[in-house]
C-alpha atoms as a PDB file:
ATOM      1  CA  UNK A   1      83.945  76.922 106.950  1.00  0.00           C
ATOM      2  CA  UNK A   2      84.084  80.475 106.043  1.00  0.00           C
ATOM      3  CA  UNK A   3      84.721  82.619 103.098  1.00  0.00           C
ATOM      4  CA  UNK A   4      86.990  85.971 104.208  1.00  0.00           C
ATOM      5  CA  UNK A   5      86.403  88.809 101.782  1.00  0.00           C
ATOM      6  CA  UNK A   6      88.732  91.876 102.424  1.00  0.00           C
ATOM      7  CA  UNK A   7      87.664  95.021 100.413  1.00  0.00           C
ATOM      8  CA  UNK A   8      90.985  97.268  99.582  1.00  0.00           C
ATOM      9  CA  UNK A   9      91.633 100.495  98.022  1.00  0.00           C
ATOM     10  CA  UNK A  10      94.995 101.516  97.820  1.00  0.00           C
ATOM     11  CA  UNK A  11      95.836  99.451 100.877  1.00  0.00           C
ATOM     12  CA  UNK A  12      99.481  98.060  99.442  1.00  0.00           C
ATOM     13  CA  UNK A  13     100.849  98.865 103.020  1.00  0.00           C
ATOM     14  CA  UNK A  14      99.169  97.010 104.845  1.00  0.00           C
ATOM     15  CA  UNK A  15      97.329  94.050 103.127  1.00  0.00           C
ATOM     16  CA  UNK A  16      99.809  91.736 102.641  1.00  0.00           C
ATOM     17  CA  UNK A  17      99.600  91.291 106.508  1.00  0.00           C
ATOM     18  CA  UNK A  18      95.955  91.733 107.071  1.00  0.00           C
ATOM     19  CA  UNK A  19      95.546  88.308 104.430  1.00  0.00           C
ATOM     20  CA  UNK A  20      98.742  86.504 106.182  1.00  0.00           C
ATOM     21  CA  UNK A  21      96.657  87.002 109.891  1.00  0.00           C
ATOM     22  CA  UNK A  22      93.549  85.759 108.716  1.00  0.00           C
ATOM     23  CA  UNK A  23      95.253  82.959 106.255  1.00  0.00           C
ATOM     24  CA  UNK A  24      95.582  78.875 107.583  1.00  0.00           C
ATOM     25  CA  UNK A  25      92.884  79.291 110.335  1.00  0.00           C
ATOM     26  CA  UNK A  26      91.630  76.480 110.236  1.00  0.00           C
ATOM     27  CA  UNK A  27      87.967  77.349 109.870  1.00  0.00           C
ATOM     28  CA  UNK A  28      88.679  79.988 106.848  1.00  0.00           C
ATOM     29  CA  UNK A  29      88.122  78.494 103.716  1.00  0.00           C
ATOM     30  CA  UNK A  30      89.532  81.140 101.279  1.00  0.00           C
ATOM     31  CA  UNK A  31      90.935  84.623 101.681  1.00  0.00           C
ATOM     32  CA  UNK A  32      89.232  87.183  98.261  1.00  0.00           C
ATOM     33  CA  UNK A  33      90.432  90.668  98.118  1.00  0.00           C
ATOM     34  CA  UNK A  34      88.766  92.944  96.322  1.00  0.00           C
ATOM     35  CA  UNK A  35      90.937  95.352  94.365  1.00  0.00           C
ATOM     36  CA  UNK A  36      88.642  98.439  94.338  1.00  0.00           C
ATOM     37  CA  UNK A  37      90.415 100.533  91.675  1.00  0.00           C
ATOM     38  CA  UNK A  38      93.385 100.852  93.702  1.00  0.00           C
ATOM     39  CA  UNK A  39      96.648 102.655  92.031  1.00  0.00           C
ATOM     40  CA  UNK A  40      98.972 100.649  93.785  1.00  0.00           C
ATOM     41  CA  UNK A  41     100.522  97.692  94.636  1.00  0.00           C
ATOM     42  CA  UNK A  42      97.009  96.144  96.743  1.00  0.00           C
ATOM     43  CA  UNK A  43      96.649  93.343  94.090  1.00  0.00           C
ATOM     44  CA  UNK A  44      99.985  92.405  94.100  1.00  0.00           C
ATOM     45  CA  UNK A  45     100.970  92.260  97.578  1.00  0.00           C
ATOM     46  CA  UNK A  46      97.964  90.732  98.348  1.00  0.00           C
ATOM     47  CA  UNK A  47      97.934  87.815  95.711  1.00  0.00           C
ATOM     48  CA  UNK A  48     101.554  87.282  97.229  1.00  0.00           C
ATOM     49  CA  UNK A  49      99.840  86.576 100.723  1.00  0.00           C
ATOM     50  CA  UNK A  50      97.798  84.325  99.400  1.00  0.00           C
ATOM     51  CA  UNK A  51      94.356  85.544  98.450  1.00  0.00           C
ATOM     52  CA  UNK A  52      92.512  85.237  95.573  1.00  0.00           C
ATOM     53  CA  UNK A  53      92.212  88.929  94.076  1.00  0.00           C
ATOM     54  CA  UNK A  54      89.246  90.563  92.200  1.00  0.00           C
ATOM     55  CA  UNK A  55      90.547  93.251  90.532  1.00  0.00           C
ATOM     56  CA  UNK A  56      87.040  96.166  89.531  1.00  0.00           C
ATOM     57  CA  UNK A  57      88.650  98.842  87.359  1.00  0.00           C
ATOM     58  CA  UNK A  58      86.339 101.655  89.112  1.00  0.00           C
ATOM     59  CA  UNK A  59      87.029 102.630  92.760  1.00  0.00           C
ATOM     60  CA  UNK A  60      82.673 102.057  93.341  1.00  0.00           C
ATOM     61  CA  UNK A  61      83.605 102.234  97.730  1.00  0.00           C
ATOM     62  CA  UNK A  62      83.483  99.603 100.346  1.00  0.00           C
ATOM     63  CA  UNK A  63      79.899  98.000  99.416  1.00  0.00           C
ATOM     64  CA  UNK A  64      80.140  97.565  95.535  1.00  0.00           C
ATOM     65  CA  UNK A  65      83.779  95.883  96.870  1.00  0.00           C
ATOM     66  CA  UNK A  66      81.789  93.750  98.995  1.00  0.00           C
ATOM     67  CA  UNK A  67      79.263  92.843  97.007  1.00  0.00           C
ATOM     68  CA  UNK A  68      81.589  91.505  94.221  1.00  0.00           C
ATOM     69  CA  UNK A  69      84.021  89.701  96.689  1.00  0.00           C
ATOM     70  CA  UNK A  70      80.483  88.229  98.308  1.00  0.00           C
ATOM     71  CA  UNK A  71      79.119  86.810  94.624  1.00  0.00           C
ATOM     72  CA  UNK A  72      82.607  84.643  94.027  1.00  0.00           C
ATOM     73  CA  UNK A  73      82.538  83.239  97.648  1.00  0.00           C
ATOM     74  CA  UNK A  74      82.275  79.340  98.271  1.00  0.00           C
ATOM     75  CA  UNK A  75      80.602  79.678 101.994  1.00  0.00           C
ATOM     76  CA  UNK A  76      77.078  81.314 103.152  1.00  0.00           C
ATOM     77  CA  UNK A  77      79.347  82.493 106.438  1.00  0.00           C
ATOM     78  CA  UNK A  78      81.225  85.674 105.318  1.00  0.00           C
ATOM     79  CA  UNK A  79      84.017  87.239 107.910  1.00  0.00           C
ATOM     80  CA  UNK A  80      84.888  90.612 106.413  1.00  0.00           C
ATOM     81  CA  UNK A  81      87.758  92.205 107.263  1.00  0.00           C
ATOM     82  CA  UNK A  82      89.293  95.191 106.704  1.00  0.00           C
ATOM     83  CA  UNK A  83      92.552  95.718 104.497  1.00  0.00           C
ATOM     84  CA  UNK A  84      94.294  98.046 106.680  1.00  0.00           C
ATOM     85  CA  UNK A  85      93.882  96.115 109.854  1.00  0.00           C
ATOM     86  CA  UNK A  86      97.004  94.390 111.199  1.00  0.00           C
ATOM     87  CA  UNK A  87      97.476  92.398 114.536  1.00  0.00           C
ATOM     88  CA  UNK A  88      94.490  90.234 114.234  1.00  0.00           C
ATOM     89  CA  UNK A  89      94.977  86.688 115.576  1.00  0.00           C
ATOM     90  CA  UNK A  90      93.588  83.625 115.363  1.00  0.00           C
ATOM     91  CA  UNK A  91      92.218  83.387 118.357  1.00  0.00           C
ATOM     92  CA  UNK A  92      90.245  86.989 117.738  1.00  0.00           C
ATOM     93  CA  UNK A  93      89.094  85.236 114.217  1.00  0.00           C
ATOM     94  CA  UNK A  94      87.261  82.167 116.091  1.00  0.00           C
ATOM     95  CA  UNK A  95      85.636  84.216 118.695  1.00  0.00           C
ATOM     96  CA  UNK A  96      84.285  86.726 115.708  1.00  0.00           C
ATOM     97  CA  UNK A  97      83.077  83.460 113.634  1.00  0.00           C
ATOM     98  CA  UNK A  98      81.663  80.833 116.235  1.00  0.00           C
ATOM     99  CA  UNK A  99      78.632  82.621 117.405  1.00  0.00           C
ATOM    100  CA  UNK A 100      77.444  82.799 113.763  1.00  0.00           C
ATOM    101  CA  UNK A 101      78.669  79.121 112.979  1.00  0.00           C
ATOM    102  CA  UNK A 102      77.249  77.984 115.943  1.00  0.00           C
ATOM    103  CA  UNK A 103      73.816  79.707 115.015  1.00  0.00           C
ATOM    104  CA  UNK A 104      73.388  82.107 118.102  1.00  0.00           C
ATOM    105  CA  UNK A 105      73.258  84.986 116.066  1.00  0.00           C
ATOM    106  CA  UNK A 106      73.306  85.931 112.187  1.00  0.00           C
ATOM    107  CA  UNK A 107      76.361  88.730 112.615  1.00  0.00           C
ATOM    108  CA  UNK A 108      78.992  88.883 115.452  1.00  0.00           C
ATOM    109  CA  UNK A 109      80.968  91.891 115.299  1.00  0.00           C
ATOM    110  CA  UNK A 110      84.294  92.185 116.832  1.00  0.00           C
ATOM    111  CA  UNK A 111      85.358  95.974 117.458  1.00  0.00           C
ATOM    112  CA  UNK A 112      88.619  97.608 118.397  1.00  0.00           C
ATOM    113  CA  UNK A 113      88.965  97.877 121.623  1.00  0.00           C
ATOM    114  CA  UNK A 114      90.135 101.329 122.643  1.00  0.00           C
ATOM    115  CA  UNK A 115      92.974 102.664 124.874  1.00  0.00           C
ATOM    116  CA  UNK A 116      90.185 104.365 127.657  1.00  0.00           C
ATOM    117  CA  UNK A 117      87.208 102.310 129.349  1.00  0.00           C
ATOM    118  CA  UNK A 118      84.946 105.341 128.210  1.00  0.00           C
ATOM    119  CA  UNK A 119      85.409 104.866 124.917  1.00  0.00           C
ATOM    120  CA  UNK A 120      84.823 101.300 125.444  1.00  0.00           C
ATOM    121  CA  UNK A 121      81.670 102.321 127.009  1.00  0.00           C
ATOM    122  CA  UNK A 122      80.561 104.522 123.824  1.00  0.00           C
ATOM    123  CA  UNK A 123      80.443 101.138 121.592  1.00  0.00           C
ATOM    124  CA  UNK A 124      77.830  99.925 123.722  1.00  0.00           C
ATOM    125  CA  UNK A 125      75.581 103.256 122.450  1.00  0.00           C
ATOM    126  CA  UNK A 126      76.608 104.231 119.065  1.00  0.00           C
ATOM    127  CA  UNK A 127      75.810 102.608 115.805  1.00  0.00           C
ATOM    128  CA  UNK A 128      78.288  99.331 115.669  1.00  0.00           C
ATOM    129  CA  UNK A 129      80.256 100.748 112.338  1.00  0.00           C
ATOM    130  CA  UNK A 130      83.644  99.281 111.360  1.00  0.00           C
ATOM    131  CA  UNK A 131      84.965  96.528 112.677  1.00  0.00           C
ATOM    132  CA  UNK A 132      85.828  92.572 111.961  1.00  0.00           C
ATOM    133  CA  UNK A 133      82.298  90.960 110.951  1.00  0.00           C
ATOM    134  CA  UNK A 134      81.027  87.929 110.264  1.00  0.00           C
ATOM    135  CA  UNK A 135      77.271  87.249 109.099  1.00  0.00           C
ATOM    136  CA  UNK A 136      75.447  84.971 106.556  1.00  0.00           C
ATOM    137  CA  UNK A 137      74.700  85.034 102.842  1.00  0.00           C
ATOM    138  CA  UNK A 138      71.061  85.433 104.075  1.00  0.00           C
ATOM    139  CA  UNK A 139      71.374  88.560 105.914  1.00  0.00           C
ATOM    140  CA  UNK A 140      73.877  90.109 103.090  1.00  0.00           C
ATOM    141  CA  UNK A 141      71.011  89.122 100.600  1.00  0.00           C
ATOM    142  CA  UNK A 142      68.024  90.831 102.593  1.00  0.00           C
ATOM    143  CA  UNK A 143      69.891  93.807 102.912  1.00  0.00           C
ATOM    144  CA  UNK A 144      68.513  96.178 100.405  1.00  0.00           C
ATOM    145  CA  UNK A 145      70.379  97.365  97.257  1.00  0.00           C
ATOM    146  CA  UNK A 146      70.176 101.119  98.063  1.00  0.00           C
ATOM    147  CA  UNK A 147      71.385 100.368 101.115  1.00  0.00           C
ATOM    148  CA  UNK A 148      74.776  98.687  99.428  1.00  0.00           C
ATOM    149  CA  UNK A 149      76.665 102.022  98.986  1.00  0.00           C
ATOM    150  CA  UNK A 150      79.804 103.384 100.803  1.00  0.00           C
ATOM    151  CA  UNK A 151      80.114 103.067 104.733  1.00  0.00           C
ATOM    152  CA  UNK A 152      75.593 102.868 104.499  1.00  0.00           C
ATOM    153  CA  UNK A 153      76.663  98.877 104.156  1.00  0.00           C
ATOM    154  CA  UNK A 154      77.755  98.387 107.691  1.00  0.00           C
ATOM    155  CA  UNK A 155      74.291 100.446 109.566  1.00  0.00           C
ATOM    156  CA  UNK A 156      72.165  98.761 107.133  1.00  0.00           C
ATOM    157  CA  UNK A 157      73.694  95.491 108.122  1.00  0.00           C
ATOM    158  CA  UNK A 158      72.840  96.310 111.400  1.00  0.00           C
ATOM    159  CA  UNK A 159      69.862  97.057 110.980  1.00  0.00           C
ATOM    160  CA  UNK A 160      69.095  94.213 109.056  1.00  0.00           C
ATOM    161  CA  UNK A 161      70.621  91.303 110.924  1.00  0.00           C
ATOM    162  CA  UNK A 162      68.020  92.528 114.394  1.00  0.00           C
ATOM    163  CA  UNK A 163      65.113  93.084 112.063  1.00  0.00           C
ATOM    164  CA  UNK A 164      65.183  89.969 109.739  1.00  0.00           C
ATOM    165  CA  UNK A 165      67.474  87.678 111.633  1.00  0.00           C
ATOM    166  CA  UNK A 166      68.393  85.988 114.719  1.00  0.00           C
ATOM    167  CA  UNK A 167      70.207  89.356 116.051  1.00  0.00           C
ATOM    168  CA  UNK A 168      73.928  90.390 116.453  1.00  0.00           C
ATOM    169  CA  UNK A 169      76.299  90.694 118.974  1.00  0.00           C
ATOM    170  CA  UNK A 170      79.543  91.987 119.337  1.00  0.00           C
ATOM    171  CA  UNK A 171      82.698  91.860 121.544  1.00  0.00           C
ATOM    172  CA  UNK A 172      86.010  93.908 122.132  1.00  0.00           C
ATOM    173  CA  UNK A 173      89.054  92.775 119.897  1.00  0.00           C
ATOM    174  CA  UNK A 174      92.415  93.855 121.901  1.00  0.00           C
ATOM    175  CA  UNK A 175      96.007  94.300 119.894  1.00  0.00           C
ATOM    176  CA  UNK A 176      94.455  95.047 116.949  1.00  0.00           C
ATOM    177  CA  UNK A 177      95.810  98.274 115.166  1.00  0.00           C
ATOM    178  CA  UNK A 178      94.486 100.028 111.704  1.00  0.00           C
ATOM    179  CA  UNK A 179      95.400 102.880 110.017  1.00  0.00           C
ATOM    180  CA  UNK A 180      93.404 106.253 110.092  1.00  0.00           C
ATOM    181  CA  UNK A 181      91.877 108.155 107.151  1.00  0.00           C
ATOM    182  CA  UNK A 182      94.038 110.978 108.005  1.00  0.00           C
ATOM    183  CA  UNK A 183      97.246 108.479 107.870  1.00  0.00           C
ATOM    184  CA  UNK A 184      96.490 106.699 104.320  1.00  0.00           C
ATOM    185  CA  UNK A 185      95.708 110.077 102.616  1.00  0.00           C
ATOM    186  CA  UNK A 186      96.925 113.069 104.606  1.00  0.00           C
ATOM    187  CA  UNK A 187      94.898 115.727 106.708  1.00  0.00           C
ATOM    188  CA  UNK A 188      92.710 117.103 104.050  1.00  0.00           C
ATOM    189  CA  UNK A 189      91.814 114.293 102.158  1.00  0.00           C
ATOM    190  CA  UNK A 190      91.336 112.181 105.352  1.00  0.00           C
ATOM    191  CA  UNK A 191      89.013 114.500 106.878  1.00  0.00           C
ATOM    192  CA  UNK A 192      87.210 115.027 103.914  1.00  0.00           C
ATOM    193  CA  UNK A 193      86.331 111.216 103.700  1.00  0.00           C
ATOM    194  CA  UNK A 194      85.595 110.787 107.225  1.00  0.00           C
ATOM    195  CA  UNK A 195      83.236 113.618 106.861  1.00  0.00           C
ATOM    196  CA  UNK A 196      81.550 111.722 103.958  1.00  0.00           C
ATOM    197  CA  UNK A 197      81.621 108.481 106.201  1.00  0.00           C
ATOM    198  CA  UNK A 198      79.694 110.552 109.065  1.00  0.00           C
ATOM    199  CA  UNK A 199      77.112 111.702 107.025  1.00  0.00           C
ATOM    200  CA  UNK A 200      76.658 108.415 105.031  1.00  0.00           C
ATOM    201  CA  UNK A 201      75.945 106.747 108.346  1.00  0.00           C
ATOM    202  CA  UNK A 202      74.132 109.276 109.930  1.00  0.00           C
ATOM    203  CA  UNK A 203      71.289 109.014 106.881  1.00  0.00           C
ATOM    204  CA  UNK A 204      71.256 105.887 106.940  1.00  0.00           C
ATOM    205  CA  UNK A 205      70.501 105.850 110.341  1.00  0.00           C
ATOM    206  CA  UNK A 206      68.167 108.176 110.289  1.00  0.00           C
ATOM    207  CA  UNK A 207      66.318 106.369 107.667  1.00  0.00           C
ATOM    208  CA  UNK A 208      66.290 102.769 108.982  1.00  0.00           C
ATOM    209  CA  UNK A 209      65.889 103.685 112.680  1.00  0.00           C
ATOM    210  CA  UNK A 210      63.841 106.846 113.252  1.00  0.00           C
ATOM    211  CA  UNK A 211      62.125 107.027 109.105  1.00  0.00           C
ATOM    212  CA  UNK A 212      61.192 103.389 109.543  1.00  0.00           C
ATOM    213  CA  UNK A 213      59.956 103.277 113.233  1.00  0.00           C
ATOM    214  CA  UNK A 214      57.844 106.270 112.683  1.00  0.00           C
ATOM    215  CA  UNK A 215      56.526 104.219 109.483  1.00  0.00           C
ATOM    216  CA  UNK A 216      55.898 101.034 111.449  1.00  0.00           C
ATOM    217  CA  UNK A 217      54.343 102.947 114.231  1.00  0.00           C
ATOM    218  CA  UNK A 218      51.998 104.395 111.595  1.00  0.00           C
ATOM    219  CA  UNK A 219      51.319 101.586 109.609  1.00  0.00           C
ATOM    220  CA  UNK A 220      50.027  99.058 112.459  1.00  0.00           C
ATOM    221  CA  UNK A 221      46.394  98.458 113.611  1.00  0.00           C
ATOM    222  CA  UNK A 222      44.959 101.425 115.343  1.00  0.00           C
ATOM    223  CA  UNK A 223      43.613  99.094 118.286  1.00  0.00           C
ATOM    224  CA  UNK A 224      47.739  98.192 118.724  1.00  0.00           C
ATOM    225  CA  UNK A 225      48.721 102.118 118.800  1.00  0.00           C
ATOM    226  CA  UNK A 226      45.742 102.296 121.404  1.00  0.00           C
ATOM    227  CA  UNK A 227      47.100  99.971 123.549  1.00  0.00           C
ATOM    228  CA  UNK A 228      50.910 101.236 123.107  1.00  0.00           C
ATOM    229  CA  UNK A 229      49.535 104.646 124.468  1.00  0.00           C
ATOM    230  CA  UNK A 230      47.641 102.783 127.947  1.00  0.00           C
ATOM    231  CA  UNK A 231      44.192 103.367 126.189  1.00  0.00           C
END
């Protein structure tokens, strides 16, 4: 069974549905939304769905959200989902969850597919951000805390899942819809965050992939670096 935990910020349009899609599969074993300071209706329309609310009286971003909606979950296999999100089915929630029920992998990722095979393509090369995910307690756990900030959560996930687990996959999710930055709080304001959410994931890329590689490269044997080099 599986514990869904839906992190929502002012999402009242939307997350009524988002909890009704994902609510009476029959492998999902409670629906928690997390209420992250929102100044709307979130907590309402999603209790009225059906989910189990957290209500945090700071807006602390997606990963503090997370992380409380994570510490009152039942299961150690976690599907998040994201509030604004519509059109999931079940059908899209059991191919997201089985891999990582069956044990194949520790996260399975399922991404929206876009309107243009090259953008399709892109997925396949660009940091796996976003998107429907399910993973275990374990790999939430080994994630580390200054990693659990903003949009960092998803990279570091990632990251950690290859590293420390038994690896990730991901598929294409189609009839899925969401709602842009731009959308929920006009051009400025929109922009503005998805600037913030380019450069959060850009460090923390930059950190885990290139920072860390170079400090693994450095810190192995020198007879390993030798023979790395065709010494």
């Amino acid at each position: 069974m599986v514990s869904v935990v839906i992190a929502a910020f002012n999402e009242a349009a939307t997350v009524g549905r988002a909890v009704s899609d994902v609510i009476g599969h029959p492998e999902v074993e409670e629906v928690i939304v997390v209420d992250d300071g929102s100044s709307d209706e979130t907590a309402e329309r999603a209790a009225a769905a059906g989910a189990r609310v957290l209500r945090l009286k700071d807006n602390g971003g997606k990963a503090a959200a997370l992380e409380a909606g994570v510490a009152q979950a039942a299961s150690d296999l976690l599907l998040f989902l994201d509030a604004d999100v519509t059109g999931l089915t079940h059908e899209a929630i059991t191919r997201i969850v089985r891999p990582v029920a069956e044990g194949r992998v520790d996260m399975h990722v399922g991404l929206r597919a876009r309107k243009t095979l090259w953008l399709n393509r892109l997925l396949h090369v660009f940091p796996i951000i976003g998107g429907e995910r399910a993973v275990t307690r374990r790999i939430w756990n080994l994630v580390p805390e200054r990693h659990k900030r903003g949009y960092r959560i998803e990279v570091a996930l990632n990251h950690t899942a290859k590293r420390y687990g038994r690896g990730m996959s991901f598929d294409l999710v189609t009839g899925v819809t969401h709602r842009t930055k731009e959308s929920k709080f006009g051009w400025r304001r929109g922009m503005a965050r998805r600037l913030a959410m380019i450069g959060q994931v850009t460090a923390v890329t930059w950190s885990l992939y290139i920072v860390g590689g170079l400090r693994d490269i450095l810190s192995r044997p020198e007879s390993e670096q030798v023979d790395d080099r065709g010494g």
